[in-house]
C-alpha atoms as a PDB file:
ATOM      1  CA  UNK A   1      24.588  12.176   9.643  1.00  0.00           C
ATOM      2  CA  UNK A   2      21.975  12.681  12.147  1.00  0.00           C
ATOM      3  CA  UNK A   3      21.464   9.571  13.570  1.00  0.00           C
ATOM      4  CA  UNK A   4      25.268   8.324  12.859  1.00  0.00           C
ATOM      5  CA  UNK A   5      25.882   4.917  15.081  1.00  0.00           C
ATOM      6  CA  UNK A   6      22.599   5.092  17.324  1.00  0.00           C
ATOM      7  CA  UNK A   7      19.870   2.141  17.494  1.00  0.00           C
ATOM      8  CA  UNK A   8      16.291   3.112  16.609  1.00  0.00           C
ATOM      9  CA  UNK A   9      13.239   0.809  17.232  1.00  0.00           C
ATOM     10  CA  UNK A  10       9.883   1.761  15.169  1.00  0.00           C
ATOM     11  CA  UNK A  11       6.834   0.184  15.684  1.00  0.00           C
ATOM     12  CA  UNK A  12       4.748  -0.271  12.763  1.00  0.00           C
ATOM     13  CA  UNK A  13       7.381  -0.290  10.242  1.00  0.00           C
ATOM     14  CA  UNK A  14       5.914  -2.563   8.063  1.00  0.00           C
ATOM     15  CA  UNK A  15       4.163   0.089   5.703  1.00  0.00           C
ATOM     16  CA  UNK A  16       2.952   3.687   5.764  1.00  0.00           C
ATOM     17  CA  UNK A  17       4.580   6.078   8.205  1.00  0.00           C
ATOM     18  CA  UNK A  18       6.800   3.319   9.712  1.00  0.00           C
ATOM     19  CA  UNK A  19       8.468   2.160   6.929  1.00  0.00           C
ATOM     20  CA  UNK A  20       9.558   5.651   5.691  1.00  0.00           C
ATOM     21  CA  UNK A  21      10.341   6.499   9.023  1.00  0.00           C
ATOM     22  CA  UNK A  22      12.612   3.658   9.370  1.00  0.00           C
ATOM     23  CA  UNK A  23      14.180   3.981   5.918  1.00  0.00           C
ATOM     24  CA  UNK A  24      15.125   7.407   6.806  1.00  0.00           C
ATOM     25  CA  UNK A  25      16.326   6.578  10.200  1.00  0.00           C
ATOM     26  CA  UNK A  26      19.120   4.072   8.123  1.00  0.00           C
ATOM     27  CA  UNK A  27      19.613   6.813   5.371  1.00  0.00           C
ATOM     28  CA  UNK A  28      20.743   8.933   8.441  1.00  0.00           C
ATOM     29  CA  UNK A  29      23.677   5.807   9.768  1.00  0.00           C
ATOM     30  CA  UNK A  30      20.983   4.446  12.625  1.00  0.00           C
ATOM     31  CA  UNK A  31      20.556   0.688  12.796  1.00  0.00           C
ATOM     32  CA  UNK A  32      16.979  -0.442  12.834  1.00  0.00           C
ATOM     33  CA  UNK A  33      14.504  -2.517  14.753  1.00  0.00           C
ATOM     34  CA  UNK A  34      11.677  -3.174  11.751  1.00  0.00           C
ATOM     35  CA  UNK A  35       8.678  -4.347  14.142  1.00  0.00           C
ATOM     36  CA  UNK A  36       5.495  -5.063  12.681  1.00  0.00           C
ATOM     37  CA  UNK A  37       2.510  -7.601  13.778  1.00  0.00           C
ATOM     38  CA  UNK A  38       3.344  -8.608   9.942  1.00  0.00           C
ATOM     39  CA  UNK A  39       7.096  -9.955  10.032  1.00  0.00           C
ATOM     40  CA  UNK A  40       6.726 -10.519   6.174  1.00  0.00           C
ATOM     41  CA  UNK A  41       6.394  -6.841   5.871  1.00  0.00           C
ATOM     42  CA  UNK A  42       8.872  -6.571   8.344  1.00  0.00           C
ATOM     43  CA  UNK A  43      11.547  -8.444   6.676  1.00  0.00           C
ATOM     44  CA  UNK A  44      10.724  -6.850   3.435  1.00  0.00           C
ATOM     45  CA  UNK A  45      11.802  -3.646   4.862  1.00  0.00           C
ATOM     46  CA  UNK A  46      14.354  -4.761   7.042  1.00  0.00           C
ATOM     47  CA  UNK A  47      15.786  -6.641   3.654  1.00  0.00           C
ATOM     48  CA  UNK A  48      15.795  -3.349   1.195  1.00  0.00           C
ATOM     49  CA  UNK A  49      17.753  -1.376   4.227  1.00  0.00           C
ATOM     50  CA  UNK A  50      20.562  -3.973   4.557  1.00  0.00           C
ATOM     51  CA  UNK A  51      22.917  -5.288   6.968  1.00  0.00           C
ATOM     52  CA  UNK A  52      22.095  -2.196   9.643  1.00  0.00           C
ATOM     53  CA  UNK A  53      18.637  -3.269  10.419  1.00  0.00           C
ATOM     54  CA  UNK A  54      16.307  -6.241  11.710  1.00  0.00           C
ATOM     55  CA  UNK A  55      13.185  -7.075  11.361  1.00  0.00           C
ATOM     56  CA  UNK A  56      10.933  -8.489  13.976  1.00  0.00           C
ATOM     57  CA  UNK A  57       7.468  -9.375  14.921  1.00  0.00           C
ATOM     58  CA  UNK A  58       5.822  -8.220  17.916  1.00  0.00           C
ATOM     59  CA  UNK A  59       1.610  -7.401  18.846  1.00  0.00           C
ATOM     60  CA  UNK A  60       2.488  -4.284  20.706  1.00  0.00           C
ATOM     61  CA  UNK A  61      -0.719  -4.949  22.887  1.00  0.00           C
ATOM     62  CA  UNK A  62       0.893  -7.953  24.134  1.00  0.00           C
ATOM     63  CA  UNK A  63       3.663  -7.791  27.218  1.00  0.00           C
ATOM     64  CA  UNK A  64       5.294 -10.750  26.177  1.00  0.00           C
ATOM     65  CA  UNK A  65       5.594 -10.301  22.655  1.00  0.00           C
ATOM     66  CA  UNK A  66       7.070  -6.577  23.105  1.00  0.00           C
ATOM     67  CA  UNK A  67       9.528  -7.689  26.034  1.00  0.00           C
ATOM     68  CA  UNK A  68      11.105 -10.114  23.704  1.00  0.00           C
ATOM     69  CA  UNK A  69      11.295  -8.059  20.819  1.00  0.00           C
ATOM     70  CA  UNK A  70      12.925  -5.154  23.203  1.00  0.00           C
ATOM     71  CA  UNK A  71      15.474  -8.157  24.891  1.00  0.00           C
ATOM     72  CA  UNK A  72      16.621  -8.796  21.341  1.00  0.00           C
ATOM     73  CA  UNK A  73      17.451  -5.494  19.986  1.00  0.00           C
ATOM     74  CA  UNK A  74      19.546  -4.723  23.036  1.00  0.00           C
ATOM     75  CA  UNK A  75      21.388  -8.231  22.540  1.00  0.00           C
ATOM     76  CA  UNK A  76      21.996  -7.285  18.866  1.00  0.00           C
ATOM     77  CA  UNK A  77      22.900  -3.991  19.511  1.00  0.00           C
ATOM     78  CA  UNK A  78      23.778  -3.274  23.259  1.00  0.00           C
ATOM     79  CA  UNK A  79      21.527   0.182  23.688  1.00  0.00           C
ATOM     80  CA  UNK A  80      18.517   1.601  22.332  1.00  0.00           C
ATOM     81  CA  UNK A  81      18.691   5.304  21.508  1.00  0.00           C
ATOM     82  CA  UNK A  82      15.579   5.993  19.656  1.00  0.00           C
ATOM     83  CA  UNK A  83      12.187   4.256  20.343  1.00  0.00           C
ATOM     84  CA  UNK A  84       9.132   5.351  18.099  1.00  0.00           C
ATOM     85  CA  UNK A  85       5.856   4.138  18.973  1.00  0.00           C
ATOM     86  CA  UNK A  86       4.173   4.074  15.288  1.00  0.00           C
ATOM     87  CA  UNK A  87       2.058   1.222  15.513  1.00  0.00           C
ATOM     88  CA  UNK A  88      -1.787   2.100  15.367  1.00  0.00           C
ATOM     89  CA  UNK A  89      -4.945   1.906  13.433  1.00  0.00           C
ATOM     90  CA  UNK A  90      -8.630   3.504  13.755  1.00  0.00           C
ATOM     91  CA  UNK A  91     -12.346   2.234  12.605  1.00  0.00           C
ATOM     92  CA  UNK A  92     -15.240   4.285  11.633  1.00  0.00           C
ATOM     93  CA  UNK A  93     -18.053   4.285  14.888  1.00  0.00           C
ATOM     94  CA  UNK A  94     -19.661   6.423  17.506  1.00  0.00           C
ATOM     95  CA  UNK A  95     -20.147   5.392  20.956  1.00  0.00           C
ATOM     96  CA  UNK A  96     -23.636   3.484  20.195  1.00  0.00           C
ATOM     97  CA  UNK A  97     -22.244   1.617  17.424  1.00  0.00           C
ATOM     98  CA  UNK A  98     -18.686   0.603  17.692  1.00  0.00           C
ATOM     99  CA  UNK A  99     -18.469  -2.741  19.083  1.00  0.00           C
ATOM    100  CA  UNK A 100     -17.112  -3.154  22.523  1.00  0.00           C
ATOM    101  CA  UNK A 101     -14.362  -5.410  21.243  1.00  0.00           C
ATOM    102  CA  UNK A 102     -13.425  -2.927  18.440  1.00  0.00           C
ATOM    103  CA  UNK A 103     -13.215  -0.276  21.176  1.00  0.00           C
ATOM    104  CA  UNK A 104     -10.920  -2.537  23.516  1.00  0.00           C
ATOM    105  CA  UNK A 105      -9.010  -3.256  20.349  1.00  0.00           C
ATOM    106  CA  UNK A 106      -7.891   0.268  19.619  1.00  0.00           C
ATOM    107  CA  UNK A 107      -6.975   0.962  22.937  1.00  0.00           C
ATOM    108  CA  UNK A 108      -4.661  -2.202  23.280  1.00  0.00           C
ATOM    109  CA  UNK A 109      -2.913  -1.327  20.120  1.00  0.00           C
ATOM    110  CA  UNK A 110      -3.108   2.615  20.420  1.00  0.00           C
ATOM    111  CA  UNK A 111      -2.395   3.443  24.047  1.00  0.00           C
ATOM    112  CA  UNK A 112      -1.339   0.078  25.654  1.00  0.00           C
ATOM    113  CA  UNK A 113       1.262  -0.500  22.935  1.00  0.00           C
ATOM    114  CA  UNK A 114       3.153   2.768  23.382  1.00  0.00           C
ATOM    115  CA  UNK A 115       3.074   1.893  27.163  1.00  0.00           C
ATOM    116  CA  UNK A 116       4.345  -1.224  27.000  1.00  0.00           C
ATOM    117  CA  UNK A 117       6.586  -0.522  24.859  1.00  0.00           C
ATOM    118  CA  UNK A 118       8.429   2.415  26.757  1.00  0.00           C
ATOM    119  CA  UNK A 119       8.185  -0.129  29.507  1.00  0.00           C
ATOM    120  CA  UNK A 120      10.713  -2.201  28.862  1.00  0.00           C
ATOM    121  CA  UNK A 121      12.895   0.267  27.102  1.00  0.00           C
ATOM    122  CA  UNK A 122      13.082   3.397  29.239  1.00  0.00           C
ATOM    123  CA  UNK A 123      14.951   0.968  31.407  1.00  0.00           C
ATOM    124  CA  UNK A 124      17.766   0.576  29.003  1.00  0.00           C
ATOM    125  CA  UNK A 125      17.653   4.176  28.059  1.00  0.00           C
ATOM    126  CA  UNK A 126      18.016   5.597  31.450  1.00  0.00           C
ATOM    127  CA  UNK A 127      21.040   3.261  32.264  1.00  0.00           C
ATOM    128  CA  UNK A 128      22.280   4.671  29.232  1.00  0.00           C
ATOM    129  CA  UNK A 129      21.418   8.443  30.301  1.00  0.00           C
ATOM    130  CA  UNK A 130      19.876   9.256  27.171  1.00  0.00           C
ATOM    131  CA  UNK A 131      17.292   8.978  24.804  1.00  0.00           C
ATOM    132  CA  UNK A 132      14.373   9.656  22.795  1.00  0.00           C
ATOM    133  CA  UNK A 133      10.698   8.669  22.889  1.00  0.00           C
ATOM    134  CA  UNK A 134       8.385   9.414  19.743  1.00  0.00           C
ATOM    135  CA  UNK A 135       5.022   8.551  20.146  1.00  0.00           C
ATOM    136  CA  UNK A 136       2.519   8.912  17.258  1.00  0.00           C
ATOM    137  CA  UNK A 137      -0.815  11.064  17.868  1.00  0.00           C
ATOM    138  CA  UNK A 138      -2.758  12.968  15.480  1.00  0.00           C
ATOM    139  CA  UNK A 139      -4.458  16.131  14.539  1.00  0.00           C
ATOM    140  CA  UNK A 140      -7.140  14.931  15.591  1.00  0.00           C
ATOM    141  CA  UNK A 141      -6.138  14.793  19.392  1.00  0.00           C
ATOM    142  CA  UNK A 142      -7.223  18.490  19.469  1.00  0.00           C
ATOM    143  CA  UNK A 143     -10.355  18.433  16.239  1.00  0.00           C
ATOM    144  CA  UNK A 144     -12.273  15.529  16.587  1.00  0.00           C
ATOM    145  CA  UNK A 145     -13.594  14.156  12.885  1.00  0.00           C
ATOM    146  CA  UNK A 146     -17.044  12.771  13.064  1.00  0.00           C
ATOM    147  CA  UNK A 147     -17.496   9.019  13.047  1.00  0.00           C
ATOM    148  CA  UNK A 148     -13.853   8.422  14.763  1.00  0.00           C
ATOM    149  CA  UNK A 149     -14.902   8.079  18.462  1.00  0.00           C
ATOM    150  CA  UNK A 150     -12.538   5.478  19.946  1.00  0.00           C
ATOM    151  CA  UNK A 151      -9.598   6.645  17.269  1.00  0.00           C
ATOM    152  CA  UNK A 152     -10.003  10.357  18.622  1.00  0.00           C
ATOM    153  CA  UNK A 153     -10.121   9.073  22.220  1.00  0.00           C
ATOM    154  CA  UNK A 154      -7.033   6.696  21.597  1.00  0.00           C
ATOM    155  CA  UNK A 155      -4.766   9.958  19.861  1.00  0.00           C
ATOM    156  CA  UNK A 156      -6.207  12.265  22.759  1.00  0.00           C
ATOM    157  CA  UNK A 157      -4.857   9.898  25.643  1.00  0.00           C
ATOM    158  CA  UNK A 158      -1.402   9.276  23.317  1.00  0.00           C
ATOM    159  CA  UNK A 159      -0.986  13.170  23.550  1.00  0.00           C
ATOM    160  CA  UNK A 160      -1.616  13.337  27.376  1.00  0.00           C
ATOM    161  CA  UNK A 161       0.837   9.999  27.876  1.00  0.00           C
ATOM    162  CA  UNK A 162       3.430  11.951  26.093  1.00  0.00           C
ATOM    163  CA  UNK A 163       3.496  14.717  28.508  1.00  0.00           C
ATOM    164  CA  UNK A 164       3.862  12.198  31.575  1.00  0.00           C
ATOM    165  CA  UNK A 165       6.161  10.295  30.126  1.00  0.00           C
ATOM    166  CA  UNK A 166       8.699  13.628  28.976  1.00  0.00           C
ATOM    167  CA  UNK A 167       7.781  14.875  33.141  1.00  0.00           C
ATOM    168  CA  UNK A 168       8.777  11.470  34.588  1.00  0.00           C
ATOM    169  CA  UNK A 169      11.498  10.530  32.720  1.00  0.00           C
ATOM    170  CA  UNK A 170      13.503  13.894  32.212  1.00  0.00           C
ATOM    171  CA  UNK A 171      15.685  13.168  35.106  1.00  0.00           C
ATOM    172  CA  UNK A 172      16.862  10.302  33.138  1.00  0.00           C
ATOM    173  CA  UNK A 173      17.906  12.049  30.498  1.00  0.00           C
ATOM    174  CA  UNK A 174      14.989  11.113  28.322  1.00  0.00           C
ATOM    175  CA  UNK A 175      12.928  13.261  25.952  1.00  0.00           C
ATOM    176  CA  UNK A 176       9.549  11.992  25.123  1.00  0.00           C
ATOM    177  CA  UNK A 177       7.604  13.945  22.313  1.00  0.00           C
ATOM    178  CA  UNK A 178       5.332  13.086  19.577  1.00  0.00           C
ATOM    179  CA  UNK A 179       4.374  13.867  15.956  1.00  0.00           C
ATOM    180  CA  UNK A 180       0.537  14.566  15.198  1.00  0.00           C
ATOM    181  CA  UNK A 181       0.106  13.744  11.203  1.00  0.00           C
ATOM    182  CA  UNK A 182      -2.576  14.684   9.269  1.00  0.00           C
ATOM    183  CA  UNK A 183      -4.319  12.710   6.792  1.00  0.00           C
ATOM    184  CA  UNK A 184      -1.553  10.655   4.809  1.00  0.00           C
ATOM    185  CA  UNK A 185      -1.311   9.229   1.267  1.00  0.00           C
ATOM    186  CA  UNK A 186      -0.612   5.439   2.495  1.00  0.00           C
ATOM    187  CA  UNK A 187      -1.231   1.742   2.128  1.00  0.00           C
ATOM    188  CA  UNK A 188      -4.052   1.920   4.996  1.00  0.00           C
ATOM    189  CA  UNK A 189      -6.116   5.319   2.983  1.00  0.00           C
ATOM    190  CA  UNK A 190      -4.927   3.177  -0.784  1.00  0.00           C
ATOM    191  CA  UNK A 191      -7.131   0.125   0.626  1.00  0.00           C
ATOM    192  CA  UNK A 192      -9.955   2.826   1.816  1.00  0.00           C
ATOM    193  CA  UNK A 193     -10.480   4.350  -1.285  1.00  0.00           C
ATOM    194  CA  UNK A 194     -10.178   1.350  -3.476  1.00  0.00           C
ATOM    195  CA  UNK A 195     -13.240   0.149  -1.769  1.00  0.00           C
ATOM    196  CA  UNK A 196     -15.366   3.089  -2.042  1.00  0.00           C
ATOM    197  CA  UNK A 197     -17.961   3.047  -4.321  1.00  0.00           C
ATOM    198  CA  UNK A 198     -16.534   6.518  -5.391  1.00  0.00           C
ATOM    199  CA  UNK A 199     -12.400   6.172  -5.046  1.00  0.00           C
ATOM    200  CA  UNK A 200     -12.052   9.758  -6.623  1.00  0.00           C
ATOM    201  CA  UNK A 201     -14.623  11.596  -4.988  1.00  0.00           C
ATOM    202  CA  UNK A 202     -13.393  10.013  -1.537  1.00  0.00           C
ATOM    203  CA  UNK A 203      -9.563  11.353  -1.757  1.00  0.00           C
ATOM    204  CA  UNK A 204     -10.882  14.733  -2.976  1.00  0.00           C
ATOM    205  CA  UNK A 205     -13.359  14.846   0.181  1.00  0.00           C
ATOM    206  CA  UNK A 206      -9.420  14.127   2.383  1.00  0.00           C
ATOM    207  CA  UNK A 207      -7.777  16.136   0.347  1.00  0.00           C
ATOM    208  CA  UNK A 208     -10.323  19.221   1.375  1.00  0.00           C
ATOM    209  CA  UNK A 209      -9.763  18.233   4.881  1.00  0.00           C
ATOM    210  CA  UNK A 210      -6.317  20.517   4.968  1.00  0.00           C
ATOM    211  CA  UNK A 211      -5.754  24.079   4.004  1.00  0.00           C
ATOM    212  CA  UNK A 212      -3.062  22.777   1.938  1.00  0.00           C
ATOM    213  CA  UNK A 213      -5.528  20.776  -0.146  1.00  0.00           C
ATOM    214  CA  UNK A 214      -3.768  17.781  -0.078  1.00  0.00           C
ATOM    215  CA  UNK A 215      -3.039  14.836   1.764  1.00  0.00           C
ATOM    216  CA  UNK A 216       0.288  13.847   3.347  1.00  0.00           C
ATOM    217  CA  UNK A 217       3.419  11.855   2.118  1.00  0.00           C
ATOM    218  CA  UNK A 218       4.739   8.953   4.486  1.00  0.00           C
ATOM    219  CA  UNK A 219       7.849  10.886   4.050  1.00  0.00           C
ATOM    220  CA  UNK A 220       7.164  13.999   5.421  1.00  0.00           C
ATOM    221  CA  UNK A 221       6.290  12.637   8.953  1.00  0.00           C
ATOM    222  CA  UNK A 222       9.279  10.830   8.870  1.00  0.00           C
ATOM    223  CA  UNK A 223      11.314  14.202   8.578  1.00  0.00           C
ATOM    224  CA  UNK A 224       9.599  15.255  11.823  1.00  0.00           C
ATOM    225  CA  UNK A 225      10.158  11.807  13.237  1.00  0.00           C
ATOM    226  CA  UNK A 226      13.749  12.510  12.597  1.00  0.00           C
ATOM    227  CA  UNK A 227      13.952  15.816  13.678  1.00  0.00           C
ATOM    228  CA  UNK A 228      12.845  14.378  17.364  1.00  0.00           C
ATOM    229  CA  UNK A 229      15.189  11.656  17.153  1.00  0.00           C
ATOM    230  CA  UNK A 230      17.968  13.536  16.392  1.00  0.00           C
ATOM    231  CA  UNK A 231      20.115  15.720  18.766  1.00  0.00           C
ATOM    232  CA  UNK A 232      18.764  19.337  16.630  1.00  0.00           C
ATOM    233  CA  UNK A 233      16.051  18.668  18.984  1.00  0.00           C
ATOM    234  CA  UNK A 234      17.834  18.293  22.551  1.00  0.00           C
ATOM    235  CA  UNK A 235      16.129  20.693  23.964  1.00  0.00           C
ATOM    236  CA  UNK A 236      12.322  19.543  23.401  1.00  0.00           C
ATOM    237  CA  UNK A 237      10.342  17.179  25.457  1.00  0.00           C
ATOM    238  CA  UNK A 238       7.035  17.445  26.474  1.00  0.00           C
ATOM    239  CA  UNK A 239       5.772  18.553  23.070  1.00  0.00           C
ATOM    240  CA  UNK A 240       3.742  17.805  20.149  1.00  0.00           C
ATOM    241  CA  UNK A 241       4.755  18.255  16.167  1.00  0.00           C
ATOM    242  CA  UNK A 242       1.559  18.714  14.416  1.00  0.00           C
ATOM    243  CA  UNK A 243       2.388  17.920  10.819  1.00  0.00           C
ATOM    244  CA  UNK A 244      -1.001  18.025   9.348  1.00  0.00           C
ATOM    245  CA  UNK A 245      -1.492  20.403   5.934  1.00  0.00           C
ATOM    246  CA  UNK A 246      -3.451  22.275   8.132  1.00  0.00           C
ATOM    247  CA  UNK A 247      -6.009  20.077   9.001  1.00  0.00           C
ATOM    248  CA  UNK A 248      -6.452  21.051  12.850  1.00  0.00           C
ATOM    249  CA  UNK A 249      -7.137  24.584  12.083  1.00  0.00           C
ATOM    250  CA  UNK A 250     -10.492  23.954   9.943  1.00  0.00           C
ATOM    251  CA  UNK A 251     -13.814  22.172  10.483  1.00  0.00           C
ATOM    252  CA  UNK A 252     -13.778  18.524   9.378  1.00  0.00           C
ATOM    253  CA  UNK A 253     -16.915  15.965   8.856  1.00  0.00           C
ATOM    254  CA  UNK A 254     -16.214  12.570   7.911  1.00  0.00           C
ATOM    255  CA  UNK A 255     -19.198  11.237   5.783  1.00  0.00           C
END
């Protein structure tokens, strides 16, 4: 099995791409860290995997929080081989009408969150001399949608962090890569179109979005999320997996 006897962390594993991503990582023989700001969702994950996993809470945009969460995966485990940073959201606004707050909010989460949390574990990876990094991005790193301002910006700086990270760390044995999804079919978009005055007409406006007409399955970025975890990929770092139906090779508007 790919990930046979290594220990995984994912961030923003309570639902979505997280929670497939960890399910798959303990399909493959990893033991899991299940973090999510939502340790309820956390422990219902965590629970359905069994004995090889653990759920705990940590607000990635908060040092303290992630340190400890970090501290007690190595204590339960000894290493950490695997570190994806999932954990993100976006808002609809443009720069003269997203709050200020919302702005600083997406950042924290977005950016600050994937460097805090490679903070405290490249440490324990490079004693180790080896691992791998997964950050989340998006399609939209590289084709802005309309209406998405501080999201874009937040997936843009993700994708240029990645490549720092993978130059700085190499020498450590580290790979650092990401996985850019497109739109996907998950709890956040389920909540979205539920509350649109036109739930039907909304998903066939996303599903437009990529030339494969559809939108995404949780479980198909968790394959790439895999693929980077596992050693098939030794010899990438640096990179981006765009996994997007073909969305960043069209024209998208957001209404």
């Amino acid at each position: 099995m790919d990930l046979e006897s290594k220990v995984c962390v994912v961030t923003g594993a309570g639902s979505g791409i997280g929670r497939a991503t960890a399910e798959l990582f303990a399909r493959q023989g990893a033991k899991v860290g299940v973090v999510d700001v939502n340790i309820d969702a956390a422990r219902d994950v965590a629970r359905e995997m069994g004995t090889g996993a653990i759920a705990l809470k940590a607000d990635v945009s908060l040092s303290a929080e992630v340190e400890a969460m970090v501290r007690s995966v190595k204590e339960k485990w000894g290493r950490i081989d695997v570190l994806v940073n999932n954990a993100g959201f976006g808002m609809t606004g443009n720069v003269t009408t997203i709050a200020e707050s919302d702005w600083d909010r997406i950042m924290a989460v977005n950016v600050k969150g994937i460097f805090l949390c490679s903070k405290y574990v490249v440490p324990i990876m490079a004693e180790q001399g080896s691992g791998s990094i997964i950050n989340t991005t998006s399609y939209t790193a590289v084709s802005a949608i309309a209406n998405r301002t501080a999201y874009v910006a937040s997936k843009g700086a993700i994708s240029a962090l990645t490549r720092a990270m993978a130059l700085d760390h190499a020498k450590d044995g580290i790979r650092v890569n990401a996985v850019a999804p497109g739109t996907i079919d998950s709890p956040y978009f389920t909540k979205i179109f539920a509350e649109a005055a036109d739930p039907q007409a909304l998903r066939e406006d996303f599903n437009a979005r990529a030339a494969l007409h559809r939108m995404g399955d949780p479980e198909e970025i968790a394959e790439a999320m895999l693929f980077l975890a596992s050693d098939r990929s030794r010899f990438a770092t640096g990179s981006t997996l765009t996994v997007d139906g073909g969305s960043s090779i069209g024209n998208h508007l957001v209404r």
